[in-house]
Protein backbone atom coordinates (compact mmCIF):
# COMPACT_ATOMS: atom_id res chain seq x y z
CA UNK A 1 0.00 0.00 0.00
CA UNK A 2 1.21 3.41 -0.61
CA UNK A 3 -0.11 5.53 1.97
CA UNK A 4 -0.11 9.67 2.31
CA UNK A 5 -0.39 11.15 5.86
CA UNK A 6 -0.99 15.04 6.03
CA UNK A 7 1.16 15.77 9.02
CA UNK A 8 2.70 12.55 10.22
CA UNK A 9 5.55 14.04 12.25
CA UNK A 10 3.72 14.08 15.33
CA UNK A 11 1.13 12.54 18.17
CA UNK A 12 -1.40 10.74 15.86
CA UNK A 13 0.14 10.89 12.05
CA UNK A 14 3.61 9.96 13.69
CA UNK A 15 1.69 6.55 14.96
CA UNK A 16 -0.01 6.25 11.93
CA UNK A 17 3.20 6.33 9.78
CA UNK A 18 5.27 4.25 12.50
CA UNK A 19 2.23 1.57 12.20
CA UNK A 20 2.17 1.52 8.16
CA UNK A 21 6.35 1.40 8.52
CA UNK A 22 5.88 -1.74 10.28
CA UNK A 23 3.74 -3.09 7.50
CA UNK A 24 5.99 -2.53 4.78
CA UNK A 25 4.02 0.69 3.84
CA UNK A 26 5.35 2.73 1.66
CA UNK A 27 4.50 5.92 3.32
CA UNK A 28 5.18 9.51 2.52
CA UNK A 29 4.32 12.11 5.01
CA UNK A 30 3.62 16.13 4.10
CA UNK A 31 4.27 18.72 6.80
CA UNK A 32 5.93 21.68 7.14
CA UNK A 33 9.09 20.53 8.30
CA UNK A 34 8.58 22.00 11.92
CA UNK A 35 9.46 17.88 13.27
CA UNK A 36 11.64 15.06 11.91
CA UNK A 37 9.25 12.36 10.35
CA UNK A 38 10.01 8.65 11.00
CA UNK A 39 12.97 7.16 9.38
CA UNK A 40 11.65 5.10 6.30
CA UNK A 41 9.31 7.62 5.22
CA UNK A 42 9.18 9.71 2.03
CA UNK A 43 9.04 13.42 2.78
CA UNK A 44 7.25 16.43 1.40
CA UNK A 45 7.13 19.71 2.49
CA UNK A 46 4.65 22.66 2.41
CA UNK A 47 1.82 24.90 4.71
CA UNK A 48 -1.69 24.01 4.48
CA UNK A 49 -2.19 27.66 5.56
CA UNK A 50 -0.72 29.71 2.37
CA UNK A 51 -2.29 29.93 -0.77
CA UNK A 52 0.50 27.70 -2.60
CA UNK A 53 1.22 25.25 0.29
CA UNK A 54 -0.22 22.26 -1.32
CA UNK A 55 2.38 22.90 -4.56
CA UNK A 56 4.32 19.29 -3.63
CA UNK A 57 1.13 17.29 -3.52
CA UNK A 58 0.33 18.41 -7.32
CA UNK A 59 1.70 14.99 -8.59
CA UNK A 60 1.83 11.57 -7.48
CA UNK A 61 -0.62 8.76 -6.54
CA UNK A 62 -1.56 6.68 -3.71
CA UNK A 63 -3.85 3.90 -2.32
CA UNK A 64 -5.25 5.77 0.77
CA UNK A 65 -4.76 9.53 2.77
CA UNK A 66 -4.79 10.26 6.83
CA UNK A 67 -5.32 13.71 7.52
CA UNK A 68 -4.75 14.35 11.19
CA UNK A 69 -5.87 18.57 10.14
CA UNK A 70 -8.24 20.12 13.10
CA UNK A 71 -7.87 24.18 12.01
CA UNK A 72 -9.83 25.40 9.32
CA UNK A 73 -11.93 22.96 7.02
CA UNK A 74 -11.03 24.57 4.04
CA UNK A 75 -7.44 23.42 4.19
CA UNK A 76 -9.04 19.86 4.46
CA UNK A 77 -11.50 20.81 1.56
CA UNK A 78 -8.85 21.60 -0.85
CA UNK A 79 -6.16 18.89 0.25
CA UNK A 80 -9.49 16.29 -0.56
CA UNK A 81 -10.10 18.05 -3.96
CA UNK A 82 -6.64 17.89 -5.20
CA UNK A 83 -6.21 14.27 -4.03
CA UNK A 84 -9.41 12.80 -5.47
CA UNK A 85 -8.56 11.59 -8.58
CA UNK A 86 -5.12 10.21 -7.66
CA UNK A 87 -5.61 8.68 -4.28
CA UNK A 88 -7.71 5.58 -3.82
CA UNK A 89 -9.56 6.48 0.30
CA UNK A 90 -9.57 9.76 2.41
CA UNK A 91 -9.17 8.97 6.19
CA UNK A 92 -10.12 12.05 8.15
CA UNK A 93 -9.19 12.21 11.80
CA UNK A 94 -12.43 13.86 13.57
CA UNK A 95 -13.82 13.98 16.63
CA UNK A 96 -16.94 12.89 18.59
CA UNK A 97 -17.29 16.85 19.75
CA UNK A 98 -18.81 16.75 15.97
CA UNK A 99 -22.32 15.58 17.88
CA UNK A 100 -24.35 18.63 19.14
CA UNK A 101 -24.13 18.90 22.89
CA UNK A 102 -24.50 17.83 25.21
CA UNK A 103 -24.97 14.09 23.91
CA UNK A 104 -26.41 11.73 25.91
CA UNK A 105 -24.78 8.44 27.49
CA UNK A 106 -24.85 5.71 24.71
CA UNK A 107 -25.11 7.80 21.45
CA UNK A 108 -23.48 6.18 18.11
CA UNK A 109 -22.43 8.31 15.16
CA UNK A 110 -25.68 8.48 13.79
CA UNK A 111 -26.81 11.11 17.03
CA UNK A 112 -27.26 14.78 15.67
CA UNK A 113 -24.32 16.73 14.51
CA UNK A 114 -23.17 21.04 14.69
CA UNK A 115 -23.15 22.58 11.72
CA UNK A 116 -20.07 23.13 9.53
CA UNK A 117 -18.85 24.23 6.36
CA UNK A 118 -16.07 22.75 3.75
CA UNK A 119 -15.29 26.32 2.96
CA UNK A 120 -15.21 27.85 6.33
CA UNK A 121 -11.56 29.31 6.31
CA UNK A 122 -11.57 30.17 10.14
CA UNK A 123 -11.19 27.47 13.23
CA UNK A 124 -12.27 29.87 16.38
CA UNK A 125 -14.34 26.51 17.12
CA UNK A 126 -12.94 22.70 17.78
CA UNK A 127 -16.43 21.08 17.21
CA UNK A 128 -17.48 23.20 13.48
CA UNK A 129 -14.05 22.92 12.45
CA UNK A 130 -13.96 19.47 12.09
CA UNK A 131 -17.55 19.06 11.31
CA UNK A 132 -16.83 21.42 8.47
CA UNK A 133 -13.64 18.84 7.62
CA UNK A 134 -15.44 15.86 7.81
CA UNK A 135 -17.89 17.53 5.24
CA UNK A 136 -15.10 18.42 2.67
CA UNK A 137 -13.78 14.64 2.49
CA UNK A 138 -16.75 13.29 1.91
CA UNK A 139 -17.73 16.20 -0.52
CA UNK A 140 -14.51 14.92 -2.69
CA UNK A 141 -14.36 11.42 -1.50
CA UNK A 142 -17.90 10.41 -0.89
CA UNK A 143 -18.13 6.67 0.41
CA UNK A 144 -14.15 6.51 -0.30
CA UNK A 145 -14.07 9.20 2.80
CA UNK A 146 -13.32 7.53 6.10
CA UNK A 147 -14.27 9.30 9.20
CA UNK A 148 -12.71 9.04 12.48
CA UNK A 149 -14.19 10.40 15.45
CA UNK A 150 -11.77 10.31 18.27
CA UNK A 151 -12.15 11.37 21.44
CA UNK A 152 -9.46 11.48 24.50
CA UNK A 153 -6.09 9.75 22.48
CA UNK A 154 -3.33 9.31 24.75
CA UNK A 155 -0.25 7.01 24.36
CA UNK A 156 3.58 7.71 23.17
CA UNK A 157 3.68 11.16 21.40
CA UNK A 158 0.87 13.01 23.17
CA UNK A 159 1.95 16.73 22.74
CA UNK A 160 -1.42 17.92 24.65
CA UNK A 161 -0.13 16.78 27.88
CA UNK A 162 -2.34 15.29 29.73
CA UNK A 163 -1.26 11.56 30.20
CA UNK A 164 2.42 13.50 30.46
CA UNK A 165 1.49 15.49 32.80
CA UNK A 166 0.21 13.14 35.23
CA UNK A 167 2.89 10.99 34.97
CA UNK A 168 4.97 13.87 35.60
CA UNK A 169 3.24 14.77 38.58
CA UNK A 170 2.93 11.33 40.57
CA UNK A 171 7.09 11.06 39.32
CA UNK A 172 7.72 14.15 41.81
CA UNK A 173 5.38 11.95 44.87
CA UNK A 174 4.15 13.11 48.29
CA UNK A 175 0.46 14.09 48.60
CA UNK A 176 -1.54 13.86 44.91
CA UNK A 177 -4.90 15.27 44.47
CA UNK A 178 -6.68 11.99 42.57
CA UNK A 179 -9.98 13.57 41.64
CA UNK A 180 -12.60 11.00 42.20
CA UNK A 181 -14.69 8.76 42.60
CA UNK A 182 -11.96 6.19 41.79
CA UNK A 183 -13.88 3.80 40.31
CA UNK A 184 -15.25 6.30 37.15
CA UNK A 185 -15.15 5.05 33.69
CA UNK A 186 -12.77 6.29 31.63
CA UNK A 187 -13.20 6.36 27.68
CA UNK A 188 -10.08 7.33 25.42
CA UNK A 189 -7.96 5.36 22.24
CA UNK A 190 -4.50 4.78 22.11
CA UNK A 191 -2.51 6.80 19.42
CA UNK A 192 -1.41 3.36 18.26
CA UNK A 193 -4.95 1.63 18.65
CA UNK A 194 -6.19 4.21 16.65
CA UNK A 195 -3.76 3.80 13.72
CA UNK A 196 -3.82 -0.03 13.39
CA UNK A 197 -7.65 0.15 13.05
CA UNK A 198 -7.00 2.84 10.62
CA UNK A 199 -5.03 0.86 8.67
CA UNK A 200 -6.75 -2.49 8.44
CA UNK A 201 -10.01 0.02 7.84
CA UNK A 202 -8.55 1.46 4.98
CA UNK A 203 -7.29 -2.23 3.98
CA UNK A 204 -10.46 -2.98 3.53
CA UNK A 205 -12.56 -0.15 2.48
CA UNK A 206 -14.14 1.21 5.16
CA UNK A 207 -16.03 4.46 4.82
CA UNK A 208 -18.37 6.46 6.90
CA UNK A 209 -18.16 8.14 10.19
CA UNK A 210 -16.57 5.57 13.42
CA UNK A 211 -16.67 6.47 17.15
CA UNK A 212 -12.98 5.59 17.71
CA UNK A 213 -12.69 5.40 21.41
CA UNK A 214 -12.10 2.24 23.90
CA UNK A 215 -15.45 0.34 25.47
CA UNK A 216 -16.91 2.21 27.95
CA UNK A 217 -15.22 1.76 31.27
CA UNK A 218 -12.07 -0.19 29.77
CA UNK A 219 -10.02 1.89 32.30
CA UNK A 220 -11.31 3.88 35.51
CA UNK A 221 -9.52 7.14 37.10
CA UNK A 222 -8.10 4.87 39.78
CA UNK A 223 -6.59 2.38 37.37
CA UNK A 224 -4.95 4.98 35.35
CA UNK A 225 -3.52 7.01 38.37
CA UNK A 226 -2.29 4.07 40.04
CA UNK A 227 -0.66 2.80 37.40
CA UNK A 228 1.35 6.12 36.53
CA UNK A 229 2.59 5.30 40.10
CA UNK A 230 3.63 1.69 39.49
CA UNK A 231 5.47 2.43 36.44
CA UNK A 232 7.17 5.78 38.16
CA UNK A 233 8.00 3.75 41.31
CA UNK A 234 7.19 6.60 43.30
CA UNK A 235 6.00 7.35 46.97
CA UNK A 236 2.86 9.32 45.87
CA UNK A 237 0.36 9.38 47.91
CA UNK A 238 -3.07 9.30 45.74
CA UNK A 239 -5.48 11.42 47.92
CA UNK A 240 -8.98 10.67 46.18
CA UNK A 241 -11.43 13.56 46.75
CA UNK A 242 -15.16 13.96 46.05
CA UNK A 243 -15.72 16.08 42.80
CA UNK A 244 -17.77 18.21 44.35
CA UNK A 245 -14.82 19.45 46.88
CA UNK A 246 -12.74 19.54 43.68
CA UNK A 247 -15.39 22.27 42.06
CA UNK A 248 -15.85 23.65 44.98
CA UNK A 249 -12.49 24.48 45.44
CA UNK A 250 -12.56 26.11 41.62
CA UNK A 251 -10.52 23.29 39.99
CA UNK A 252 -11.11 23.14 36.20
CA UNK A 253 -12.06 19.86 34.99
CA UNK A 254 -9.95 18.36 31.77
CA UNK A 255 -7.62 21.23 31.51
CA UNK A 256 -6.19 21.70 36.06
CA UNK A 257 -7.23 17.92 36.34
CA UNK A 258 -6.44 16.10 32.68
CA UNK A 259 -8.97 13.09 31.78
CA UNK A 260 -10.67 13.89 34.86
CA UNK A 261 -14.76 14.89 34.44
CA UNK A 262 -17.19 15.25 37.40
CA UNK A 263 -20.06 13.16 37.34
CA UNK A 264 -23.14 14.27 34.84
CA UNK A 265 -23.89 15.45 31.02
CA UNK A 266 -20.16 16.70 30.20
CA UNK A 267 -18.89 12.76 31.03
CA UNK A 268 -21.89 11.36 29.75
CA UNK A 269 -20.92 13.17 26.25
CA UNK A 270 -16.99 12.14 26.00
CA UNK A 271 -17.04 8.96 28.23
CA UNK A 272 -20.10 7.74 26.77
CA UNK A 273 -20.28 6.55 23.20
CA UNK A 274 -21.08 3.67 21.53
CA UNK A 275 -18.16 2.14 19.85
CA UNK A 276 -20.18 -1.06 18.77
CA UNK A 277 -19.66 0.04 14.99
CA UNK A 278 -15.70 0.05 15.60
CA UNK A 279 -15.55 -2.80 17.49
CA UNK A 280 -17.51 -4.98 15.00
CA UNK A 281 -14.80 -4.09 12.14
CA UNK A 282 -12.02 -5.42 14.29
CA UNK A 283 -11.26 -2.08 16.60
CA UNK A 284 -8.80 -3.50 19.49
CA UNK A 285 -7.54 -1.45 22.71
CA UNK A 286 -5.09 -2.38 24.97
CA UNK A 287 -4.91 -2.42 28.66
CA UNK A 288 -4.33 1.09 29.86
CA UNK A 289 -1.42 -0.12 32.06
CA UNK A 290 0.86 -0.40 28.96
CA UNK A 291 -0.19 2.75 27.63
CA UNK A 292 1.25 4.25 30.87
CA UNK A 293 4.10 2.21 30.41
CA UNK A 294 5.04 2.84 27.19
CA UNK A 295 4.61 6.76 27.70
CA UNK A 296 6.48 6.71 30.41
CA UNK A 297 9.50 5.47 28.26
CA UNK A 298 9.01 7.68 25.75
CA UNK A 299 9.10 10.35 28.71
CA UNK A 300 12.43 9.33 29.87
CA UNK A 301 13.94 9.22 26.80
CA UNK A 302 13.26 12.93 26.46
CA UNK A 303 14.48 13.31 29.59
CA UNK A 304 11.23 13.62 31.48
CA UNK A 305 9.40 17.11 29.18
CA UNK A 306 7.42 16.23 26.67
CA UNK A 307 6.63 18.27 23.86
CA UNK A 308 3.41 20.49 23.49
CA UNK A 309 1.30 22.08 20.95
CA UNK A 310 1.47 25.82 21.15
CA UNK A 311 -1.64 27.02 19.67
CA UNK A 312 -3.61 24.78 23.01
CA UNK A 313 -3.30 25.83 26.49
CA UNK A 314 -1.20 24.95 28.86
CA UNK A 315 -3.18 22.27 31.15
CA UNK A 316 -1.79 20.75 35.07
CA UNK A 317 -3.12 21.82 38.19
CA UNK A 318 -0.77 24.38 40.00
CA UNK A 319 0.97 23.49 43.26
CA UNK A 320 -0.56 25.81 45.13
CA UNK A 321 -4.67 24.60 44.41
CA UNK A 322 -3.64 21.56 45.18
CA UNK A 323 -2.17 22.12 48.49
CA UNK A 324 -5.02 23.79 49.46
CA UNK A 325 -7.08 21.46 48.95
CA UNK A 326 -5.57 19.28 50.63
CA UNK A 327 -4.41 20.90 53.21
CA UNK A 328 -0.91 20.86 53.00
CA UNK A 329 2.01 23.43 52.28
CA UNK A 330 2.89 23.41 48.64
């Protein structure tokens, strides 16, 4: 297979091309040349964002695209429209924020949608921006486009921070704020997960929109917290407090507390779909234990910082809300 990824230097393309590497792929990655792209791959450069950026893309062909793109759909739109005729599938890399909120507990990808536009050339919002992406593949693909909705990814890579970040925390030990109730569901995909479904989807010709997210409850906040502190061997002390001592104390969910909702429609919407379509086409996750495990490498061979996205904000709880919550001196 020859496979193009828009982007494929980081996070999510970077596991897509290491996955299709490991195949025998013969992949070639476009980016801006911002990040080193796997060994093995083919490289092209150019920015989505100018008027000529898609110049290197003007010739070749291949079996199947991954666009990883989540800024404004019309870069997606005219990426699609240029590749159409000499590139077999589209594979977009959505999101489940694509479903109009707040979306109850159990919806599949058939659940109402926001509105969006293929020629919207502006991304002030996550949710219409990729709706407005997903539209422009399958405007140029139409049942060749392959939609991925996503929601929390973690795993090797992550430059948002939040698996990093906790690992980074319970690393440093002593008194952790572990936002309860232990035992809530978590929802999320491995980077790598997600690209080896990818792969054997586009294999075999999938198309259509896919929730592409673990089962429902395949990891809780307690197992994921404890084991950042198995793999970090540290003395933290995971201090599990009710969430509404957590909001009462002003801490943001997701962005002071990553992964972490309280209880009602916000986790209903991202820790609640139905992945039923996924799994029946051969969707596998692994236990979150070795995704902890394997980030944590990948942390230490950076020497502990990962990398993160600039244009997102900066997400951890600071020392000092922490220690007064728990009532020690930070």
């Amino acid at each position: 297979m020859k496979l193009l990824i828009l982007g494929g230097t980081e996070f999510v393309g970077r596991a897509v091309a290491e996955a299709a590497l490991a195949r025998g792929w013969q992949v070639t990655v476009f980016h801006r040349g911002n990040h080193a792209p796997p060994p093995g791959v083919t490289a092209l450069h150019g920015d989505r964002a100018t008027a000529a950026g898609l110049a290197a893309l003007e010739h070749g062909t291949w079996d199947a695209v991954v666009d990883t793109w989540s800024k404004a759909p019309s870069a997606v739109r005219d990426a699609a429209r240029l590749l159409a005729g000499r590139t077999g599938r589209y594979a977009y890399v959505s999101t489940r924020s694509v479903h109009t909120f707040p979306a109850p507990y159990g919806l599949d990808e058939d659940g109402p949608l926001v509105a969006g536009s293929a020629d919207d050339t502006t991304s002030d919002d996550y949710a219409t921006a990729k709706r407005g992406g997903e539209l422009a593949a399958t405007e140029a693909f139409g049942d060749r486009a392959l939609l991925i909705r996503a929601g929390l990814i973690l795993g090797p890579y992550e430059n948002v921070g939040r698996l990093p970040w906790w690992l980074g925390r319970i690393a440093r030990g002593g008194p952790v704020l572990a936002p309860g109730p232990r035992e809530a569901a978590l929802q999320y995909i491995d980077a790598r997960d997600l690209a080896e479904w990818t792969l054997d989807a586009l294999e075999a010709g999938l198309g259509g929109a896919y929730n592409m997210v673990s089962e429902p409850g395949h990891a809780t906040m307690g197992e994921l917290l404890e084991s950042c502190a198995r793999v970090t061997g540290s003395d933290a002390e995971l201090r599990w407090t009710a969430p509404e001592d957590i909001l009462a104390a002003g801490i943001e969910p997701w962005i002071e507390l990553p992964a972490w909702l309280p209880p009602g429609e916000l986790q209903d919407t991202l820790y609640g779909a139905d992945v039923s379509r996924a799994l029946a086409t051969g969707l596998r996750c692994r236990p979150v234990a070795e995704t902890v495990a394997d980030t944590w490498d990948w942390l230490r061979s950076l020497g502990g910082t990962a990398p993160r996205r600039t244009d997102l904000p900066a997400i951890g709880l600071p020392p000092e809300k922490e220690a007064a919550l728990l009532g020690e001196t930070p």
